[in-house]
C-alpha atoms as a PDB file:
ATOM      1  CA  UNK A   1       0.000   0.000   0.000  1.00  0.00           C
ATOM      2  CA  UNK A   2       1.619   3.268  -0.719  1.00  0.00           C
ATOM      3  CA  UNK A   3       1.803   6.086   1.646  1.00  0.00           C
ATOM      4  CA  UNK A   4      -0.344   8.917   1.132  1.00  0.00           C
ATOM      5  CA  UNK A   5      -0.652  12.425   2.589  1.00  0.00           C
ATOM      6  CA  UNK A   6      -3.127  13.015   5.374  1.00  0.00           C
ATOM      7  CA  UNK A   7      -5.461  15.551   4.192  1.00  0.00           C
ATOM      8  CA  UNK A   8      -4.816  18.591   6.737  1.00  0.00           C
ATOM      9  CA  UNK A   9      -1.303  18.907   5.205  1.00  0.00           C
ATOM     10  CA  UNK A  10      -3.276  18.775   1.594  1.00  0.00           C
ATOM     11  CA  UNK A  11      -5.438  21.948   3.426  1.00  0.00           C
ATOM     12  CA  UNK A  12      -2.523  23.528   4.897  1.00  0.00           C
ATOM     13  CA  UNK A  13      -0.591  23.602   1.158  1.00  0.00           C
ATOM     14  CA  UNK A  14      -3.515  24.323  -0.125  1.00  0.00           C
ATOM     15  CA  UNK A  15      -4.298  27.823   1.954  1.00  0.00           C
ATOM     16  CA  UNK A  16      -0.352  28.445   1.560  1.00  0.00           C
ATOM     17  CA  UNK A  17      -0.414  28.545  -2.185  1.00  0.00           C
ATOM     18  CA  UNK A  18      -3.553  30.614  -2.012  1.00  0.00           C
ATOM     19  CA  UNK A  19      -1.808  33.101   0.393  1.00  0.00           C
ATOM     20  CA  UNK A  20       0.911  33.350  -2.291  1.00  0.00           C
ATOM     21  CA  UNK A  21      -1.264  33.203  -5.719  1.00  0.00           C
ATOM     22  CA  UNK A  22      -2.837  36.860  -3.240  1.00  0.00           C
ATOM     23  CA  UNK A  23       0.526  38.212  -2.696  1.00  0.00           C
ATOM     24  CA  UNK A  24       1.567  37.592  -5.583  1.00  0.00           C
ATOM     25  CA  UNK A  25      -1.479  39.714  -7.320  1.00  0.00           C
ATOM     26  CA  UNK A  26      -1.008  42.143  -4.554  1.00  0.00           C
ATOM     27  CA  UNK A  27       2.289  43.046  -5.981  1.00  0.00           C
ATOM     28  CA  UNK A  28       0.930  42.788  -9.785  1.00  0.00           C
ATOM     29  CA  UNK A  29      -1.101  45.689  -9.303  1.00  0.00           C
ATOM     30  CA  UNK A  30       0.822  47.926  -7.647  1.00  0.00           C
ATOM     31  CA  UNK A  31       3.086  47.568 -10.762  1.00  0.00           C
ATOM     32  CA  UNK A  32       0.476  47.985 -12.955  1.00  0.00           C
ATOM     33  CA  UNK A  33      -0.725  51.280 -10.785  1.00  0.00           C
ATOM     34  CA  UNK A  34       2.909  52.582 -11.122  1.00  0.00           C
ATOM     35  CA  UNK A  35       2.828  52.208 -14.556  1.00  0.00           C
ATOM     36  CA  UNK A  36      -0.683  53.868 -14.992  1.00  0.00           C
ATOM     37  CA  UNK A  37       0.467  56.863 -12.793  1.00  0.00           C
ATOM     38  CA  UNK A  38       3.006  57.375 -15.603  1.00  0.00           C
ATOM     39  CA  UNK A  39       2.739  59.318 -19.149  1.00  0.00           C
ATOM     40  CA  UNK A  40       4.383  56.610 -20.954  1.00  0.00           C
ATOM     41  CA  UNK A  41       3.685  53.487 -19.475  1.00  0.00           C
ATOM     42  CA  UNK A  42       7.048  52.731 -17.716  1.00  0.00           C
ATOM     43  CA  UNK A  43       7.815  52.636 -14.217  1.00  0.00           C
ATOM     44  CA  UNK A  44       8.449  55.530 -12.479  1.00  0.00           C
ATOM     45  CA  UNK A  45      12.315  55.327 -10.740  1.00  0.00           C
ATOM     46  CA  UNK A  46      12.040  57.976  -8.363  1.00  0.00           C
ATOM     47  CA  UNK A  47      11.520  55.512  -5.670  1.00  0.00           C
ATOM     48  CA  UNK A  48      12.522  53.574  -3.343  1.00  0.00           C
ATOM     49  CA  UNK A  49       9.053  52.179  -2.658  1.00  0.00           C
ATOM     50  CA  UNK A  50       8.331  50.140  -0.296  1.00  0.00           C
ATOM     51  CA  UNK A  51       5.644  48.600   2.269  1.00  0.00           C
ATOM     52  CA  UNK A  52       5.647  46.353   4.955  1.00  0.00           C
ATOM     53  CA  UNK A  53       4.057  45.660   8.755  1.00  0.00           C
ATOM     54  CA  UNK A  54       5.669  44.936  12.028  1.00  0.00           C
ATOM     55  CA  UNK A  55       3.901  42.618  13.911  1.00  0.00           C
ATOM     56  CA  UNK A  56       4.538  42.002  18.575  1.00  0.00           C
ATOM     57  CA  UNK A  57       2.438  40.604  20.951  1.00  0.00           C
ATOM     58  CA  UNK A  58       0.149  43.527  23.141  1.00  0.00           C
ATOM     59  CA  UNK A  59       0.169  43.189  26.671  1.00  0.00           C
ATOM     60  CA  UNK A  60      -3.191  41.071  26.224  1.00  0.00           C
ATOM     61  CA  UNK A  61      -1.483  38.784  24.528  1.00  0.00           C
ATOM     62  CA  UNK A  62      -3.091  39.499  21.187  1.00  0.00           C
ATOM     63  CA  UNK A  63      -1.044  40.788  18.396  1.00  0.00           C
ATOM     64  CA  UNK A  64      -0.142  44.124  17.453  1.00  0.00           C
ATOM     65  CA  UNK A  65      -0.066  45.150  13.709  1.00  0.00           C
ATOM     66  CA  UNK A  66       1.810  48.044  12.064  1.00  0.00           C
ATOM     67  CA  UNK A  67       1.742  49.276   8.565  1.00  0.00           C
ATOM     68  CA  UNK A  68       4.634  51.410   7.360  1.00  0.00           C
ATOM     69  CA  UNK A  69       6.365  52.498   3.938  1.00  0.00           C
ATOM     70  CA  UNK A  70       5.163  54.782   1.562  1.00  0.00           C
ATOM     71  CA  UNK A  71       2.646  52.671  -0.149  1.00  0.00           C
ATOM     72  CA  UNK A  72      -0.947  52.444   0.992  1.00  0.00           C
ATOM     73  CA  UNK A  73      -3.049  49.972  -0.553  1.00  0.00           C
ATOM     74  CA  UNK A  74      -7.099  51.510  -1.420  1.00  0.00           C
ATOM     75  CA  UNK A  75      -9.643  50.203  -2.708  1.00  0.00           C
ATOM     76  CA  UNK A  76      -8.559  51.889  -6.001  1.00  0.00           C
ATOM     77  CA  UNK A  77      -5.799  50.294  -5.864  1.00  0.00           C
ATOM     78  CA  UNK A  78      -2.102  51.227  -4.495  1.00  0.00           C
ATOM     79  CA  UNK A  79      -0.949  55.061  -4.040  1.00  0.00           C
ATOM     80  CA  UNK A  80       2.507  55.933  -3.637  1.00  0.00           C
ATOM     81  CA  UNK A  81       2.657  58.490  -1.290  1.00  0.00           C
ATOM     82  CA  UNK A  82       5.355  61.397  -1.093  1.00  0.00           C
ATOM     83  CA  UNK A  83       7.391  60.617   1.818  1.00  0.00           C
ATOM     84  CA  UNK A  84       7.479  57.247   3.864  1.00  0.00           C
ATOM     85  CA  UNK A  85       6.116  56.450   7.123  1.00  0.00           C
ATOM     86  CA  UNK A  86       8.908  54.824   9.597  1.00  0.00           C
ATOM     87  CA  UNK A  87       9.322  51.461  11.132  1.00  0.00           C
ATOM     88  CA  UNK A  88       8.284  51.959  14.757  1.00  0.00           C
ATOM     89  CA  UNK A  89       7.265  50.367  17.943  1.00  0.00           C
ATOM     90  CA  UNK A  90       5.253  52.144  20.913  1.00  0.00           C
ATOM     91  CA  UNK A  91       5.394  50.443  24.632  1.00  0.00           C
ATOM     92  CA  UNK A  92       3.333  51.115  27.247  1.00  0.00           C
ATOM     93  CA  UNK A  93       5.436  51.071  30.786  1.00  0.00           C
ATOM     94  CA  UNK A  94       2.602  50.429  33.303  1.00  0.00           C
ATOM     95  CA  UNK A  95       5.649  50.180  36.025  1.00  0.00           C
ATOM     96  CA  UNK A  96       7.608  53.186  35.200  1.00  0.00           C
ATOM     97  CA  UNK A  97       4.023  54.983  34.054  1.00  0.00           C
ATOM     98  CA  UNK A  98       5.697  56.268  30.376  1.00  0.00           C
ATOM     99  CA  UNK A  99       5.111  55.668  27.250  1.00  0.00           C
ATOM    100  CA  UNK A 100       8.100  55.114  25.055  1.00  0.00           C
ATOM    101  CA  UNK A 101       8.151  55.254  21.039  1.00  0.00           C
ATOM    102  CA  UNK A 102      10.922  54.426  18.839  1.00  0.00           C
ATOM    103  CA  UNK A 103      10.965  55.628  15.000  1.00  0.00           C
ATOM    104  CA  UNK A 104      13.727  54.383  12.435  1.00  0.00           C
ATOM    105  CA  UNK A 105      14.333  56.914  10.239  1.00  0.00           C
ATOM    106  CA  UNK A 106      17.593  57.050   8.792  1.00  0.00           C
ATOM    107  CA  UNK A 107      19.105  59.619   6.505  1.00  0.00           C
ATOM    108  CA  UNK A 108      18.197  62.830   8.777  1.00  0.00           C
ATOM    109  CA  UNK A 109      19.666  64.736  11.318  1.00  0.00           C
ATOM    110  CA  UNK A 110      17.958  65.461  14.515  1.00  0.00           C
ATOM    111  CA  UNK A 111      17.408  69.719  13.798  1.00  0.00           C
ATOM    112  CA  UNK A 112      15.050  68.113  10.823  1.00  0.00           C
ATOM    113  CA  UNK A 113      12.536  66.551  13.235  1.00  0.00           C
ATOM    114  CA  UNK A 114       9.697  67.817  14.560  1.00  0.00           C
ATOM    115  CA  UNK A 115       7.246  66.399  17.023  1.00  0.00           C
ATOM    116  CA  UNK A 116       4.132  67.500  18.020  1.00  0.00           C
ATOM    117  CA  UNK A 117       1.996  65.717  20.742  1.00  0.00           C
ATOM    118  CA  UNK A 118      -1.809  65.723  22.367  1.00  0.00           C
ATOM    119  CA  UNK A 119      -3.095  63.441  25.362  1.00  0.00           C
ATOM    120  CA  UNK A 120      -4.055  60.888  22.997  1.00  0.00           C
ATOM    121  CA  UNK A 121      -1.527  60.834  19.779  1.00  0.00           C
ATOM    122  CA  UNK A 122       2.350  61.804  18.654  1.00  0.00           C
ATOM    123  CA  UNK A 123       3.152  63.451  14.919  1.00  0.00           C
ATOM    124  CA  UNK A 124       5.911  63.123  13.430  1.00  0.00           C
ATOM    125  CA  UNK A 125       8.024  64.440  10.831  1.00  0.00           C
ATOM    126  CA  UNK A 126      10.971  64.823   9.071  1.00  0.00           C
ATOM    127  CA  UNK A 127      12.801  66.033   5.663  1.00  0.00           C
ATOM    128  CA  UNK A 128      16.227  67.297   4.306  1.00  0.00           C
ATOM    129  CA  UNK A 129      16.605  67.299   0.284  1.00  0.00           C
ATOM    130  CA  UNK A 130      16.854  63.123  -0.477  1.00  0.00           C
ATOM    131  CA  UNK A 131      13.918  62.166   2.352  1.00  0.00           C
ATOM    132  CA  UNK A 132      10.902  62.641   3.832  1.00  0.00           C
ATOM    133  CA  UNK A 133       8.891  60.827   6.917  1.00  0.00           C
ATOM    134  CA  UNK A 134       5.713  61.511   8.635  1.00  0.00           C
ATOM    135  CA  UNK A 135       3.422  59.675  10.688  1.00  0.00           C
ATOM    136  CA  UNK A 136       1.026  60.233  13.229  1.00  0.00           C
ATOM    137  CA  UNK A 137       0.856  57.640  16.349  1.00  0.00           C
ATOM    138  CA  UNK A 138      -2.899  57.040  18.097  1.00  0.00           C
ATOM    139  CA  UNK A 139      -2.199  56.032  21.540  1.00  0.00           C
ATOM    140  CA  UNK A 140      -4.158  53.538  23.699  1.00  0.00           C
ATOM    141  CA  UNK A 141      -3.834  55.362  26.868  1.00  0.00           C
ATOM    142  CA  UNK A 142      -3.518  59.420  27.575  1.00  0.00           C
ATOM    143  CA  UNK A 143       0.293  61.129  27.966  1.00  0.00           C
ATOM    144  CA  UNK A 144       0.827  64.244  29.385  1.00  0.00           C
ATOM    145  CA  UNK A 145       2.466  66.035  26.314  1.00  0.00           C
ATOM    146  CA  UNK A 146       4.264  68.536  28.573  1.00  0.00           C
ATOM    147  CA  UNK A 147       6.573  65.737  30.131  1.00  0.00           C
ATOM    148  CA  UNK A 148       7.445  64.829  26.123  1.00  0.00           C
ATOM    149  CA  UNK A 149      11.531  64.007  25.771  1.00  0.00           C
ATOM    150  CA  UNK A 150      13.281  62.941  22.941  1.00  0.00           C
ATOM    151  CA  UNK A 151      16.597  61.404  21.637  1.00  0.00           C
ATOM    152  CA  UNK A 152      18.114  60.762  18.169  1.00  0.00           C
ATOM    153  CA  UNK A 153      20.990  58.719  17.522  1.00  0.00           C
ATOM    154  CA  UNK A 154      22.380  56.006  14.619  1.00  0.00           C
ATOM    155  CA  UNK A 155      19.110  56.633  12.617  1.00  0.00           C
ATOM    156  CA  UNK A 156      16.501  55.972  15.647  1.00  0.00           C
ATOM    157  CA  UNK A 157      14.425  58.779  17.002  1.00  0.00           C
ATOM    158  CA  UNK A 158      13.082  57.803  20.780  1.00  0.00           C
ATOM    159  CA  UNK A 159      10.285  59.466  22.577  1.00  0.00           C
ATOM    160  CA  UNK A 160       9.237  59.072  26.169  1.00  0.00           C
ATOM    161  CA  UNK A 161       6.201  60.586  27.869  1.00  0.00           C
ATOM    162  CA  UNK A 162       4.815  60.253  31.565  1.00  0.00           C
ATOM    163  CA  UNK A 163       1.286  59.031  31.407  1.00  0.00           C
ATOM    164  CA  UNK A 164      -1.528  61.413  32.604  1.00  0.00           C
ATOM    165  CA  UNK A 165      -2.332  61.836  36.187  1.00  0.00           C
ATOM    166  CA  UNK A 166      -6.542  61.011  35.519  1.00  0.00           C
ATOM    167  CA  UNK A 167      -5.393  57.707  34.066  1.00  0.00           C
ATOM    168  CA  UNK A 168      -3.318  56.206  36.840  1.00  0.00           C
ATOM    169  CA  UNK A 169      -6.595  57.674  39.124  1.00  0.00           C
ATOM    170  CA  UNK A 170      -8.294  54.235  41.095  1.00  0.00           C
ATOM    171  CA  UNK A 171     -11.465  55.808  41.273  1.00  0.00           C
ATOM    172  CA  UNK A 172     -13.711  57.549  43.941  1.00  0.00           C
ATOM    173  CA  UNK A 173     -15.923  55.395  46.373  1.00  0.00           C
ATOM    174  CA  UNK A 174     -19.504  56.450  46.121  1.00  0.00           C
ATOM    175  CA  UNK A 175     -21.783  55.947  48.731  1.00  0.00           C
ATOM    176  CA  UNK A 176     -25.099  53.810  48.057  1.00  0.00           C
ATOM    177  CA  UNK A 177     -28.280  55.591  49.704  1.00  0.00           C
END
Protein backbone atom coordinates (compact mmCIF):
# COMPACT_ATOMS: atom_id res chain seq x y z
CA UNK A 1 0.00 0.00 0.00
CA UNK A 2 1.62 3.27 -0.72
CA UNK A 3 1.80 6.09 1.65
CA UNK A 4 -0.34 8.92 1.13
CA UNK A 5 -0.65 12.43 2.59
CA UNK A 6 -3.13 13.01 5.37
CA UNK A 7 -5.46 15.55 4.19
CA UNK A 8 -4.82 18.59 6.74
CA UNK A 9 -1.30 18.91 5.20
CA UNK A 10 -3.28 18.77 1.59
CA UNK A 11 -5.44 21.95 3.43
CA UNK A 12 -2.52 23.53 4.90
CA UNK A 13 -0.59 23.60 1.16
CA UNK A 14 -3.51 24.32 -0.12
CA UNK A 15 -4.30 27.82 1.95
CA UNK A 16 -0.35 28.44 1.56
CA UNK A 17 -0.41 28.54 -2.18
CA UNK A 18 -3.55 30.61 -2.01
CA UNK A 19 -1.81 33.10 0.39
CA UNK A 20 0.91 33.35 -2.29
CA UNK A 21 -1.26 33.20 -5.72
CA UNK A 22 -2.84 36.86 -3.24
CA UNK A 23 0.53 38.21 -2.70
CA UNK A 24 1.57 37.59 -5.58
CA UNK A 25 -1.48 39.71 -7.32
CA UNK A 26 -1.01 42.14 -4.55
CA UNK A 27 2.29 43.05 -5.98
CA UNK A 28 0.93 42.79 -9.78
CA UNK A 29 -1.10 45.69 -9.30
CA UNK A 30 0.82 47.93 -7.65
CA UNK A 31 3.09 47.57 -10.76
CA UNK A 32 0.48 47.99 -12.95
CA UNK A 33 -0.73 51.28 -10.78
CA UNK A 34 2.91 52.58 -11.12
CA UNK A 35 2.83 52.21 -14.56
CA UNK A 36 -0.68 53.87 -14.99
CA UNK A 37 0.47 56.86 -12.79
CA UNK A 38 3.01 57.37 -15.60
CA UNK A 39 2.74 59.32 -19.15
CA UNK A 40 4.38 56.61 -20.95
CA UNK A 41 3.69 53.49 -19.48
CA UNK A 42 7.05 52.73 -17.72
CA UNK A 43 7.82 52.64 -14.22
CA UNK A 44 8.45 55.53 -12.48
CA UNK A 45 12.32 55.33 -10.74
CA UNK A 46 12.04 57.98 -8.36
CA UNK A 47 11.52 55.51 -5.67
CA UNK A 48 12.52 53.57 -3.34
CA UNK A 49 9.05 52.18 -2.66
CA UNK A 50 8.33 50.14 -0.30
CA UNK A 51 5.64 48.60 2.27
CA UNK A 52 5.65 46.35 4.96
CA UNK A 53 4.06 45.66 8.75
CA UNK A 54 5.67 44.94 12.03
CA UNK A 55 3.90 42.62 13.91
CA UNK A 56 4.54 42.00 18.57
CA UNK A 57 2.44 40.60 20.95
CA UNK A 58 0.15 43.53 23.14
CA UNK A 59 0.17 43.19 26.67
CA UNK A 60 -3.19 41.07 26.22
CA UNK A 61 -1.48 38.78 24.53
CA UNK A 62 -3.09 39.50 21.19
CA UNK A 63 -1.04 40.79 18.40
CA UNK A 64 -0.14 44.12 17.45
CA UNK A 65 -0.07 45.15 13.71
CA UNK A 66 1.81 48.04 12.06
CA UNK A 67 1.74 49.28 8.57
CA UNK A 68 4.63 51.41 7.36
CA UNK A 69 6.37 52.50 3.94
CA UNK A 70 5.16 54.78 1.56
CA UNK A 71 2.65 52.67 -0.15
CA UNK A 72 -0.95 52.44 0.99
CA UNK A 73 -3.05 49.97 -0.55
CA UNK A 74 -7.10 51.51 -1.42
CA UNK A 75 -9.64 50.20 -2.71
CA UNK A 76 -8.56 51.89 -6.00
CA UNK A 77 -5.80 50.29 -5.86
CA UNK A 78 -2.10 51.23 -4.49
CA UNK A 79 -0.95 55.06 -4.04
CA UNK A 80 2.51 55.93 -3.64
CA UNK A 81 2.66 58.49 -1.29
CA UNK A 82 5.35 61.40 -1.09
CA UNK A 83 7.39 60.62 1.82
CA UNK A 84 7.48 57.25 3.86
CA UNK A 85 6.12 56.45 7.12
CA UNK A 86 8.91 54.82 9.60
CA UNK A 87 9.32 51.46 11.13
CA UNK A 88 8.28 51.96 14.76
CA UNK A 89 7.27 50.37 17.94
CA UNK A 90 5.25 52.14 20.91
CA UNK A 91 5.39 50.44 24.63
CA UNK A 92 3.33 51.12 27.25
CA UNK A 93 5.44 51.07 30.79
CA UNK A 94 2.60 50.43 33.30
CA UNK A 95 5.65 50.18 36.03
CA UNK A 96 7.61 53.19 35.20
CA UNK A 97 4.02 54.98 34.05
CA UNK A 98 5.70 56.27 30.38
CA UNK A 99 5.11 55.67 27.25
CA UNK A 100 8.10 55.11 25.06
CA UNK A 101 8.15 55.25 21.04
CA UNK A 102 10.92 54.43 18.84
CA UNK A 103 10.97 55.63 15.00
CA UNK A 104 13.73 54.38 12.43
CA UNK A 105 14.33 56.91 10.24
CA UNK A 106 17.59 57.05 8.79
CA UNK A 107 19.11 59.62 6.50
CA UNK A 108 18.20 62.83 8.78
CA UNK A 109 19.67 64.74 11.32
CA UNK A 110 17.96 65.46 14.52
CA UNK A 111 17.41 69.72 13.80
CA UNK A 112 15.05 68.11 10.82
CA UNK A 113 12.54 66.55 13.23
CA UNK A 114 9.70 67.82 14.56
CA UNK A 115 7.25 66.40 17.02
CA UNK A 116 4.13 67.50 18.02
CA UNK A 117 2.00 65.72 20.74
CA UNK A 118 -1.81 65.72 22.37
CA UNK A 119 -3.09 63.44 25.36
CA UNK A 120 -4.06 60.89 23.00
CA UNK A 121 -1.53 60.83 19.78
CA UNK A 122 2.35 61.80 18.65
CA UNK A 123 3.15 63.45 14.92
CA UNK A 124 5.91 63.12 13.43
CA UNK A 125 8.02 64.44 10.83
CA UNK A 126 10.97 64.82 9.07
CA UNK A 127 12.80 66.03 5.66
CA UNK A 128 16.23 67.30 4.31
CA UNK A 129 16.61 67.30 0.28
CA UNK A 130 16.85 63.12 -0.48
CA UNK A 131 13.92 62.17 2.35
CA UNK A 132 10.90 62.64 3.83
CA UNK A 133 8.89 60.83 6.92
CA UNK A 134 5.71 61.51 8.63
CA UNK A 135 3.42 59.67 10.69
CA UNK A 136 1.03 60.23 13.23
CA UNK A 137 0.86 57.64 16.35
CA UNK A 138 -2.90 57.04 18.10
CA UNK A 139 -2.20 56.03 21.54
CA UNK A 140 -4.16 53.54 23.70
CA UNK A 141 -3.83 55.36 26.87
CA UNK A 142 -3.52 59.42 27.57
CA UNK A 143 0.29 61.13 27.97
CA UNK A 144 0.83 64.24 29.38
CA UNK A 145 2.47 66.03 26.31
CA UNK A 146 4.26 68.54 28.57
CA UNK A 147 6.57 65.74 30.13
CA UNK A 148 7.45 64.83 26.12
CA UNK A 149 11.53 64.01 25.77
CA UNK A 150 13.28 62.94 22.94
CA UNK A 151 16.60 61.40 21.64
CA UNK A 152 18.11 60.76 18.17
CA UNK A 153 20.99 58.72 17.52
CA UNK A 154 22.38 56.01 14.62
CA UNK A 155 19.11 56.63 12.62
CA UNK A 156 16.50 55.97 15.65
CA UNK A 157 14.43 58.78 17.00
CA UNK A 158 13.08 57.80 20.78
CA UNK A 159 10.28 59.47 22.58
CA UNK A 160 9.24 59.07 26.17
CA UNK A 161 6.20 60.59 27.87
CA UNK A 162 4.81 60.25 31.56
CA UNK A 163 1.29 59.03 31.41
CA UNK A 164 -1.53 61.41 32.60
CA UNK A 165 -2.33 61.84 36.19
CA UNK A 166 -6.54 61.01 35.52
CA UNK A 167 -5.39 57.71 34.07
CA UNK A 168 -3.32 56.21 36.84
CA UNK A 169 -6.60 57.67 39.12
CA UNK A 170 -8.29 54.23 41.10
CA UNK A 171 -11.46 55.81 41.27
CA UNK A 172 -13.71 57.55 43.94
CA UNK A 173 -15.92 55.40 46.37
CA UNK A 174 -19.50 56.45 46.12
CA UNK A 175 -21.78 55.95 48.73
CA UNK A 176 -25.10 53.81 48.06
CA UNK A 177 -28.28 55.59 49.70
Amino acid sequence: MAWRRPDYFSRIFDEMTREFEEASQMIERMFRTARAGSLDGTIKTSGPWYYGFSMRTGPDGKPIFREFGNIRPTAEGQVIEGYREPLMDVVVDDKEEVVRIAAEMPGITKDQIKLKATEASITIKAENNTRKYKTEVPLSVEIDPDTGEASYQNGVLEVTFKLKESSKSEGKDIKVK
